[in-house]
PDB file of N, CA and C in Angstrom:
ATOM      1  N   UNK A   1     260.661 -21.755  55.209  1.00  0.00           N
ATOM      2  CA  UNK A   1     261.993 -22.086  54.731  1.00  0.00           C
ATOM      3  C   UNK A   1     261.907 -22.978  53.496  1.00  0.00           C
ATOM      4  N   UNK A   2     260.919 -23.493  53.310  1.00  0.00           N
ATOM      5  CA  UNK A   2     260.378 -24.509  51.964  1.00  0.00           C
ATOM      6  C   UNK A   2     260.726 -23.664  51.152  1.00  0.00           C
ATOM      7  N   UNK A   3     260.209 -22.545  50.983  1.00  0.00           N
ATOM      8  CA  UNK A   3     260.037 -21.874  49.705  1.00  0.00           C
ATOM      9  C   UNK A   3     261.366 -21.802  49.330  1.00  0.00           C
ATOM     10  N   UNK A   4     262.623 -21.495  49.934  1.00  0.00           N
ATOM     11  CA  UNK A   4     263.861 -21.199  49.394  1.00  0.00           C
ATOM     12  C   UNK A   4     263.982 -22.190  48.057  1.00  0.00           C
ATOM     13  N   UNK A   5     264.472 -21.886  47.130  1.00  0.00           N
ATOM     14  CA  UNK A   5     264.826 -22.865  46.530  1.00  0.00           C
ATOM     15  C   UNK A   5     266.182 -23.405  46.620  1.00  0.00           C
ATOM     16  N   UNK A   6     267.112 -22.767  47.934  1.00  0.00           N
ATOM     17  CA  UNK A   6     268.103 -23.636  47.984  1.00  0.00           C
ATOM     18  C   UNK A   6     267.701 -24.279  49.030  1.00  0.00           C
ATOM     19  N   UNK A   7     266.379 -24.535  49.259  1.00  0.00           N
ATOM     20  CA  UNK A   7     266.462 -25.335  50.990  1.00  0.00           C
ATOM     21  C   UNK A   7     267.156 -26.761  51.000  1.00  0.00           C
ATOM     22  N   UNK A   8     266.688 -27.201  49.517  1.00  0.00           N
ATOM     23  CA  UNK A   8     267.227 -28.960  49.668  1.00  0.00           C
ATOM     24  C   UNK A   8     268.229 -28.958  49.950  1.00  0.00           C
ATOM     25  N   UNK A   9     269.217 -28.432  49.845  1.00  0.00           N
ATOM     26  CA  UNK A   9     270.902 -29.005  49.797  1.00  0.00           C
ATOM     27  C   UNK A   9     271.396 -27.546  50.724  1.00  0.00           C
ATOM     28  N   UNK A  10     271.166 -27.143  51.382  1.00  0.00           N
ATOM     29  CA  UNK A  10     271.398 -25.822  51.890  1.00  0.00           C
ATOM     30  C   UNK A  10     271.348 -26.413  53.608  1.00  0.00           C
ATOM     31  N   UNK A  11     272.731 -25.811  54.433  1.00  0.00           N
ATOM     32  CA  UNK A  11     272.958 -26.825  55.583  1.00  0.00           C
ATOM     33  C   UNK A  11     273.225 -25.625  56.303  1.00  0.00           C
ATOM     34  N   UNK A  12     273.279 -24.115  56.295  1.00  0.00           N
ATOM     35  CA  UNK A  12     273.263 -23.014  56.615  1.00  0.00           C
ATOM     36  C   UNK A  12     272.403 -23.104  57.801  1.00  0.00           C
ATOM     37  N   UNK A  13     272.784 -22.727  59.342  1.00  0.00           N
ATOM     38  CA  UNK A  13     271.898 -22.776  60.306  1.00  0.00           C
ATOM     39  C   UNK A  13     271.219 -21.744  60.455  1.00  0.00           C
ATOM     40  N   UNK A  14     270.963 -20.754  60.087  1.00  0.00           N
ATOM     41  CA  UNK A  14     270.599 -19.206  59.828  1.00  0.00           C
ATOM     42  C   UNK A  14     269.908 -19.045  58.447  1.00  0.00           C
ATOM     43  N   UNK A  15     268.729 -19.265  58.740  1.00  0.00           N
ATOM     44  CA  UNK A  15     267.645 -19.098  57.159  1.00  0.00           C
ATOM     45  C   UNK A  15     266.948 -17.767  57.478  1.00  0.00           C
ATOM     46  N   UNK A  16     267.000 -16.932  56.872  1.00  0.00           N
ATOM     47  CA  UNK A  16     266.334 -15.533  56.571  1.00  0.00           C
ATOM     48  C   UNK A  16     264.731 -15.955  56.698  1.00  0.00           C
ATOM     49  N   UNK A  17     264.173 -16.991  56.351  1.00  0.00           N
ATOM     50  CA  UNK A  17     263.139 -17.362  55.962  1.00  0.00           C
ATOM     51  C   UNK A  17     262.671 -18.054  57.273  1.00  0.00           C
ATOM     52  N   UNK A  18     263.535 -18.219  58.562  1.00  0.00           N
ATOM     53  CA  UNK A  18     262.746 -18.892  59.636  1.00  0.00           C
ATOM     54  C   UNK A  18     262.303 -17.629  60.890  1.00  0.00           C
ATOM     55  N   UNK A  19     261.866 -17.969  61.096  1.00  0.00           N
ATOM     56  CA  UNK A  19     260.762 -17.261  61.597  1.00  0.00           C
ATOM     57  C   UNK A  19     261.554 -17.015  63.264  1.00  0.00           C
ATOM     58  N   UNK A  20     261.999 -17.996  63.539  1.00  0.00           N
ATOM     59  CA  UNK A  20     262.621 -18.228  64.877  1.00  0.00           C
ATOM     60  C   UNK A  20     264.481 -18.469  64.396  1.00  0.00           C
ATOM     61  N   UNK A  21     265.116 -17.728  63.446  1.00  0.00           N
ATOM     62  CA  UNK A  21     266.001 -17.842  63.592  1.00  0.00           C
ATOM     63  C   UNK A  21     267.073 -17.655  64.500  1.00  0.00           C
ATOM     64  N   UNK A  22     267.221 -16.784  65.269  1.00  0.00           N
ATOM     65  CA  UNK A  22     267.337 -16.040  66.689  1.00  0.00           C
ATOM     66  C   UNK A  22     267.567 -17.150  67.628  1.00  0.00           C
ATOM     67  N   UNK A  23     266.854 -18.362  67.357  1.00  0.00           N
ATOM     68  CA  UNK A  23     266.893 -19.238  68.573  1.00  0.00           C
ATOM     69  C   UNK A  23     267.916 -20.374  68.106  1.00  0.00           C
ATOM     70  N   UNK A  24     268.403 -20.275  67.065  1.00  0.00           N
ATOM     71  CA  UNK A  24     269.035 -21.535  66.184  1.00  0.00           C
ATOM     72  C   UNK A  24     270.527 -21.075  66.827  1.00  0.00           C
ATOM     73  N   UNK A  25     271.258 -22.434  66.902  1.00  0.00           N
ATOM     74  CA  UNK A  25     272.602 -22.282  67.590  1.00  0.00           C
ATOM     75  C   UNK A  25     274.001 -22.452  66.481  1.00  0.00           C
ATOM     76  N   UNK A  26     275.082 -21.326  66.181  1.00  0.00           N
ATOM     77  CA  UNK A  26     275.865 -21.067  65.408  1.00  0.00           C
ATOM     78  C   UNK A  26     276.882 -21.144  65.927  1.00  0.00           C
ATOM     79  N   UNK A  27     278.004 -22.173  65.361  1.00  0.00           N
ATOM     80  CA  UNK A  27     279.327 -21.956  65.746  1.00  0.00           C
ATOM     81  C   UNK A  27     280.189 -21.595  64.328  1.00  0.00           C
ATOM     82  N   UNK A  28     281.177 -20.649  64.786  1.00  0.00           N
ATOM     83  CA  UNK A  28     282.235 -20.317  63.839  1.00  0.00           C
ATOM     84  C   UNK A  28     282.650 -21.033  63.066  1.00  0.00           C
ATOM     85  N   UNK A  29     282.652 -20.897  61.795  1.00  0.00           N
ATOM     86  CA  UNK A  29     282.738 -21.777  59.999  1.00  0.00           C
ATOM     87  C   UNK A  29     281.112 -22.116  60.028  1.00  0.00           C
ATOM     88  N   UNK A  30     280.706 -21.990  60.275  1.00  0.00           N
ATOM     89  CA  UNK A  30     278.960 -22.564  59.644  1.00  0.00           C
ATOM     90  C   UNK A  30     278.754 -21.712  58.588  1.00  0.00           C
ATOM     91  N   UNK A  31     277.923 -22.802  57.894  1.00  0.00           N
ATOM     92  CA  UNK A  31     277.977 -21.804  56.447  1.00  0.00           C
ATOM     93  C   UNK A  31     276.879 -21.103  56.659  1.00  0.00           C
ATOM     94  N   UNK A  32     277.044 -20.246  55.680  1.00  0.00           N
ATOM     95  CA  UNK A  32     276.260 -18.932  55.767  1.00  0.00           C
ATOM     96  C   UNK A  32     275.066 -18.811  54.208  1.00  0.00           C
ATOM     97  N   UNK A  33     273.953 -18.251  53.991  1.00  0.00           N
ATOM     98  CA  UNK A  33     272.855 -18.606  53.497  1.00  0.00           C
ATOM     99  C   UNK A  33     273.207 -17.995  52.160  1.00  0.00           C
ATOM    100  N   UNK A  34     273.297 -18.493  51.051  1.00  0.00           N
ATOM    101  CA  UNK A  34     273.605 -18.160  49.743  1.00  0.00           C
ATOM    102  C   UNK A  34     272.788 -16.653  49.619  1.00  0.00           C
ATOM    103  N   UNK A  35     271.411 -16.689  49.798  1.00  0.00           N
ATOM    104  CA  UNK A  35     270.990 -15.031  49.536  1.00  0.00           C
ATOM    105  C   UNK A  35     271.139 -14.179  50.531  1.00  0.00           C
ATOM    106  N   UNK A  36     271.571 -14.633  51.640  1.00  0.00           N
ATOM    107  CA  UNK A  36     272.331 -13.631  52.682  1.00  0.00           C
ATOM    108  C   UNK A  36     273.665 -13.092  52.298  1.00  0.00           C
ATOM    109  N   UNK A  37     274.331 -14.045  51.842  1.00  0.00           N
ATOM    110  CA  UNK A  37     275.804 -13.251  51.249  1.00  0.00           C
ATOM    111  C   UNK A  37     275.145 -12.304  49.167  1.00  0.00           C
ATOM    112  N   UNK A  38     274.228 -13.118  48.716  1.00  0.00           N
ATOM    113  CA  UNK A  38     274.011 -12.378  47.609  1.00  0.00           C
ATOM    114  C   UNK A  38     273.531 -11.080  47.652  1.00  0.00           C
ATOM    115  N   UNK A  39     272.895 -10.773  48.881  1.00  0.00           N
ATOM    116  CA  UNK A  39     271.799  -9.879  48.889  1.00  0.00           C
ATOM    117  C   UNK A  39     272.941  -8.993  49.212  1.00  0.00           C
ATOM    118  N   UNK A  40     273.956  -8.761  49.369  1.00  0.00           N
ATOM    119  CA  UNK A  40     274.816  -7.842  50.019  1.00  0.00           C
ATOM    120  C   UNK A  40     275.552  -7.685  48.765  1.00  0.00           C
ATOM    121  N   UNK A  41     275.655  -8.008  47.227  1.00  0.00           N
ATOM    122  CA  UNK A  41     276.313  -7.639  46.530  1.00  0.00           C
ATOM    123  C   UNK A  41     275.192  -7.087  45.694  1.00  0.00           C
ATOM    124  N   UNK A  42     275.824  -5.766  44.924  1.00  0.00           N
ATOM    125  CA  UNK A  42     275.270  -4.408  44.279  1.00  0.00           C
ATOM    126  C   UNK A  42     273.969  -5.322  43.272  1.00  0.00           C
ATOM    127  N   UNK A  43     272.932  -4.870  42.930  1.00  0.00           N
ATOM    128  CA  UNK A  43     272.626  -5.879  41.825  1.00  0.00           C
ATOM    129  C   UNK A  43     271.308  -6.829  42.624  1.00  0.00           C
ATOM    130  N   UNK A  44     271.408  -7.583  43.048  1.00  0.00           N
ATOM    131  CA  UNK A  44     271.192  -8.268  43.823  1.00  0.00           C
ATOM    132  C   UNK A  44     269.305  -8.323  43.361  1.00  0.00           C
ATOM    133  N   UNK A  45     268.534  -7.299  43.729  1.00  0.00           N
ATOM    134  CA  UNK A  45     267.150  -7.509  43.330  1.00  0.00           C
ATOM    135  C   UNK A  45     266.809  -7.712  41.686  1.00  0.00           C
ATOM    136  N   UNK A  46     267.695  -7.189  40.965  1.00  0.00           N
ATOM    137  CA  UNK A  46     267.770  -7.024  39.608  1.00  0.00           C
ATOM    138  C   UNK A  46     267.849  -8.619  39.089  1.00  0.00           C
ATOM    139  N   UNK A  47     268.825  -8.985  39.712  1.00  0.00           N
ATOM    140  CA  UNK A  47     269.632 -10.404  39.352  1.00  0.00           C
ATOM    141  C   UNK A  47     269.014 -11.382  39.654  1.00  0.00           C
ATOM    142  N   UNK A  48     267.658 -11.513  41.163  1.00  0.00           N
ATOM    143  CA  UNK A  48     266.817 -12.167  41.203  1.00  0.00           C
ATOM    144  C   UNK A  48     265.398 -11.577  41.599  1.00  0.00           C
ATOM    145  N   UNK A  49     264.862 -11.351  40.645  1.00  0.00           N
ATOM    146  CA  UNK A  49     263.924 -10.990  40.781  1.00  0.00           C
ATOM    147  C   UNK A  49     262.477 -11.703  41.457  1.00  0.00           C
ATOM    148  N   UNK A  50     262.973 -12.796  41.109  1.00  0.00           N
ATOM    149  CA  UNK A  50     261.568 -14.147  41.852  1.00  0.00           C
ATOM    150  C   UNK A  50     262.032 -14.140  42.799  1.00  0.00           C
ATOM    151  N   UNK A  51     263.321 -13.572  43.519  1.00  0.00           N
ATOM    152  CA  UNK A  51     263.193 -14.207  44.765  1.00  0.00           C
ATOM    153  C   UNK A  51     263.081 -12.686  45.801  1.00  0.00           C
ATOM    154  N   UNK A  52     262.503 -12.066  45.646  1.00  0.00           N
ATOM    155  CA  UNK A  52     262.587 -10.576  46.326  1.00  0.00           C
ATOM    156  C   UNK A  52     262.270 -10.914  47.648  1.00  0.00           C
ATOM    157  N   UNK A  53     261.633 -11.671  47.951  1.00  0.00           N
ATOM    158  CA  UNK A  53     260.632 -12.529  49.104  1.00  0.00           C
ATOM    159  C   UNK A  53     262.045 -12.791  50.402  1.00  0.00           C
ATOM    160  N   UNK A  54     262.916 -13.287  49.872  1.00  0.00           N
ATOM    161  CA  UNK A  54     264.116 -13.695  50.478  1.00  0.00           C
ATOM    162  C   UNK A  54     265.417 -12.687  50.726  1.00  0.00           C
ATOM    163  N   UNK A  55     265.260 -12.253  49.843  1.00  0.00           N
ATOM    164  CA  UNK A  55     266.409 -11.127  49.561  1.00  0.00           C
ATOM    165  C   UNK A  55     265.837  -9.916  50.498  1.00  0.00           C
ATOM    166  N   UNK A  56     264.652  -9.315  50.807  1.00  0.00           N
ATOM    167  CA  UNK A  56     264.010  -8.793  52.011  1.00  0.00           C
ATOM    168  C   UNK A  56     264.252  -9.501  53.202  1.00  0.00           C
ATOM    169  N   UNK A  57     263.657 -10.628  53.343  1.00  0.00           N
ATOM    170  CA  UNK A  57     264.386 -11.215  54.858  1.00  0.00           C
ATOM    171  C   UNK A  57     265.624 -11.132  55.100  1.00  0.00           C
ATOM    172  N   UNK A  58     266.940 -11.881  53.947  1.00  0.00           N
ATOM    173  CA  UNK A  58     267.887 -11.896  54.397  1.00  0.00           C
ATOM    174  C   UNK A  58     268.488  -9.934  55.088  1.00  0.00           C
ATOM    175  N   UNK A  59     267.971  -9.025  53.927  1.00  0.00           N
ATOM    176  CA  UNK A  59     268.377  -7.802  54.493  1.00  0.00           C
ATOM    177  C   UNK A  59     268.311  -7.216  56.006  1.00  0.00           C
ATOM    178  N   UNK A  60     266.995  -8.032  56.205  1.00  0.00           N
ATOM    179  CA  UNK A  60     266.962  -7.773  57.903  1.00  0.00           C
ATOM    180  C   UNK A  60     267.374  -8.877  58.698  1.00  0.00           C
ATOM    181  N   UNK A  61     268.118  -9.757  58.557  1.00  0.00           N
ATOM    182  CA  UNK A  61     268.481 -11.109  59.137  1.00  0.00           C
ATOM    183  C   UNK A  61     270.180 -10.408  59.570  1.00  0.00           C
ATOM    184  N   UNK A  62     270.635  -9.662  58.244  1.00  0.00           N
ATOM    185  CA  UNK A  62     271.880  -9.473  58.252  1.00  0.00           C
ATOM    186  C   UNK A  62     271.781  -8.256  59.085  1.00  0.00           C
ATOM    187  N   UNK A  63     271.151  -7.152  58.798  1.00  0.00           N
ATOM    188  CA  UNK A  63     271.142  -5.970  60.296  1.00  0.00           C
ATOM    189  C   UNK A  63     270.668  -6.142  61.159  1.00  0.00           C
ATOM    190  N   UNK A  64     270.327  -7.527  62.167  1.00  0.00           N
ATOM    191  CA  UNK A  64     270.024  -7.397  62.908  1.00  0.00           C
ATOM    192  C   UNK A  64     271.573  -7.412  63.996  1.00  0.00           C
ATOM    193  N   UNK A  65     271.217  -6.638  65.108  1.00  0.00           N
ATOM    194  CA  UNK A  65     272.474  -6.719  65.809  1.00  0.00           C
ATOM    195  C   UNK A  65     272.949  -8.335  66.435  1.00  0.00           C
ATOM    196  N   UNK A  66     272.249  -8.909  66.740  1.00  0.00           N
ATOM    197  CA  UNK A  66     272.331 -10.187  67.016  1.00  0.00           C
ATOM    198  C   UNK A  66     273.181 -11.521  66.400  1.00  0.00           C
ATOM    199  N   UNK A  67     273.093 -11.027  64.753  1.00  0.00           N
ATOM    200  CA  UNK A  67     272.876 -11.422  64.409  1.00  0.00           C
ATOM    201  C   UNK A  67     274.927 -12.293  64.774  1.00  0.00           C
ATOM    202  N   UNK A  68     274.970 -13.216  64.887  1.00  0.00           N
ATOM    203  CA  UNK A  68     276.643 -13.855  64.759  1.00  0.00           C
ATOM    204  C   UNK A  68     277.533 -12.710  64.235  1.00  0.00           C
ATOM    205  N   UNK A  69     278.446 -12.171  64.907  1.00  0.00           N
ATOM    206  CA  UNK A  69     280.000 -11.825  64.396  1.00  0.00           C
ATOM    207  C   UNK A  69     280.374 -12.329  63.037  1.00  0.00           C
ATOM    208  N   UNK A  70     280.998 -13.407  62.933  1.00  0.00           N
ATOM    209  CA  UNK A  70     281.114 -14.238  62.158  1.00  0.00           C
ATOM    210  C   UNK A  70     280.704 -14.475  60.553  1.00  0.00           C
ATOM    211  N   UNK A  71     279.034 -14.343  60.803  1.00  0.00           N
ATOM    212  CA  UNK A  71     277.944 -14.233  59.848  1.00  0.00           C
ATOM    213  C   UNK A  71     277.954 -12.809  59.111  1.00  0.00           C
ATOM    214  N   UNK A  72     278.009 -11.793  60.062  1.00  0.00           N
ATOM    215  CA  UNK A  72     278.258 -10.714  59.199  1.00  0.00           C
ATOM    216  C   UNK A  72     279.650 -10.116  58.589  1.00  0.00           C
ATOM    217  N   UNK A  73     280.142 -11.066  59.492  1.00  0.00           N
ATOM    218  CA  UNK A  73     282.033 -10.874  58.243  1.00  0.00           C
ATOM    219  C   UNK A  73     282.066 -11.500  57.261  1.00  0.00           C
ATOM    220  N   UNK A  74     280.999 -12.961  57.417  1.00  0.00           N
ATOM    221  CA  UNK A  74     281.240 -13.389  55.991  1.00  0.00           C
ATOM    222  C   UNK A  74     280.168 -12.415  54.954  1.00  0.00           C
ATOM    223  N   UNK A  75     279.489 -11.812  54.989  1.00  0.00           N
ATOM    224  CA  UNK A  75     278.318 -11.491  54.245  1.00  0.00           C
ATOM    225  C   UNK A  75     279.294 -10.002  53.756  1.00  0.00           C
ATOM    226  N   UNK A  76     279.983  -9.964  54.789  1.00  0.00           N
ATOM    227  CA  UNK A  76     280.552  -8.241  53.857  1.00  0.00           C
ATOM    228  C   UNK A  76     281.679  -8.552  53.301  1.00  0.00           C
ATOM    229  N   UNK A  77     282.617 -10.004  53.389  1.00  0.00           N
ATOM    230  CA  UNK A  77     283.304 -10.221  52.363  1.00  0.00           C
ATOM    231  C   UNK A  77     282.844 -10.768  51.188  1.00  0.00           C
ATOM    232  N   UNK A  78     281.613 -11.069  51.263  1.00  0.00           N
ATOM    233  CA  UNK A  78     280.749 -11.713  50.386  1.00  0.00           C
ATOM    234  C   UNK A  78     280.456 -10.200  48.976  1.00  0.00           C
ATOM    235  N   UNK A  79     279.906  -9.422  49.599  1.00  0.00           N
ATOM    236  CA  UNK A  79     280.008  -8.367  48.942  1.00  0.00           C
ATOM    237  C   UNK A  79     281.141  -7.657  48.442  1.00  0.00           C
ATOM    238  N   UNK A  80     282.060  -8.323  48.571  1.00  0.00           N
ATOM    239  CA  UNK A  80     283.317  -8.091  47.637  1.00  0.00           C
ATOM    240  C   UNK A  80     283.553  -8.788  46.463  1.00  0.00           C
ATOM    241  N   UNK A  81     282.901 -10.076  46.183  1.00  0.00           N
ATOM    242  CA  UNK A  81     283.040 -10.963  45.757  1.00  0.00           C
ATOM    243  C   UNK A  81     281.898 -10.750  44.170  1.00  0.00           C
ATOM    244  N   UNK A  82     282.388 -11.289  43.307  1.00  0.00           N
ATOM    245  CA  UNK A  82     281.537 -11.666  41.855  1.00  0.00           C
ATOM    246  C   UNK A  82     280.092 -12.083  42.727  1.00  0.00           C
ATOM    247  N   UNK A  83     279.364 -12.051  41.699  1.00  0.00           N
ATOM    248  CA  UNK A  83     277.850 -13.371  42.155  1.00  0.00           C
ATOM    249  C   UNK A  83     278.075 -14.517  41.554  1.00  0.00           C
ATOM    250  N   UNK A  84     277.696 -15.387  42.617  1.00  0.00           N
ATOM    251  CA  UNK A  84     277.171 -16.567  42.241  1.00  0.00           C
ATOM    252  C   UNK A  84     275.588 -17.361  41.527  1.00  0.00           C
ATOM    253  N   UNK A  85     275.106 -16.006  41.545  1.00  0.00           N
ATOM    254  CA  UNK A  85     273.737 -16.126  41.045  1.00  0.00           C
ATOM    255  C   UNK A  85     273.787 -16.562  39.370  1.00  0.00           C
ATOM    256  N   UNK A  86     273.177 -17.347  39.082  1.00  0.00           N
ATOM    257  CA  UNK A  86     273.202 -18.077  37.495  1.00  0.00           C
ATOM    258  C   UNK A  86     272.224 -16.405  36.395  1.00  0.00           C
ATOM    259  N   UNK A  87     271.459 -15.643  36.997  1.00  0.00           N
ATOM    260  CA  UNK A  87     270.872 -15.155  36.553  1.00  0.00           C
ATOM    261  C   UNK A  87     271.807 -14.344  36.243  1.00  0.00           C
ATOM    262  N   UNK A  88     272.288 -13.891  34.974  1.00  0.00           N
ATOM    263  CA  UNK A  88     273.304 -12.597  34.754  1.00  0.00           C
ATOM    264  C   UNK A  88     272.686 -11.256  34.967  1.00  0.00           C
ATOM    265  N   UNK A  89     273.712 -10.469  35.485  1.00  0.00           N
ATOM    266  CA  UNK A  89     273.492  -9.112  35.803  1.00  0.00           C
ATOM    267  C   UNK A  89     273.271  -8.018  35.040  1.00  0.00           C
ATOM    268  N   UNK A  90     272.757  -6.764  34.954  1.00  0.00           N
ATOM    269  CA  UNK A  90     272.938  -5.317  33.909  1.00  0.00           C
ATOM    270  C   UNK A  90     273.860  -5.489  33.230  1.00  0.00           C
ATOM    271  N   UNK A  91     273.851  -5.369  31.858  1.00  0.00           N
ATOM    272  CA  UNK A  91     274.856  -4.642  31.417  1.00  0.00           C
ATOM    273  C   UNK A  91     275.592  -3.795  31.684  1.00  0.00           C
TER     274      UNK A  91
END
């Protein structure tokens, strides 16, 4: 979870990057993991390319069936949404 570079300031109980996420306890409004909602908008590997590492986990973090209700409503309204990624997208 080090490696994220949003780990410092990132309060998301659900890290793509933990190994034992599955066991971590989520209640409704918890925020949800910046490249878990990015990775779900079009673009996404293009836009970060250093972070492919993450953007793979989060993809299987988010299909897993397990995974919170909640978590995956925010991630597919997320994909409605502009990016927040600083790296600009395709032309």
């Amino acid at each position: 979870m080090q490696e994220c570079p949003k780990f410092i300031g990132c309060s998301a109980p659900i890290c793509p990057l933990d190994p034992d996420w599955k066991l971590r306890v989520v209640e409704n409004g918890d925020r949800v993991c910046f490249f878990m909602r990015e990775n779900a908008k079009p673009g996404a590997a293009e836009r970060c390319p250093s972070e492919t590492d993450i953007l793979k986990a989060a993809d299987i973090v988010t299909r897993d069936e397990s995974l919170a209700g909640f978590i995956r409503r925010r991630v597919q309204r997320a994909s409605l949404t502009p990016t927040k990624s600083r790296v600009p997208g395709p032309i």
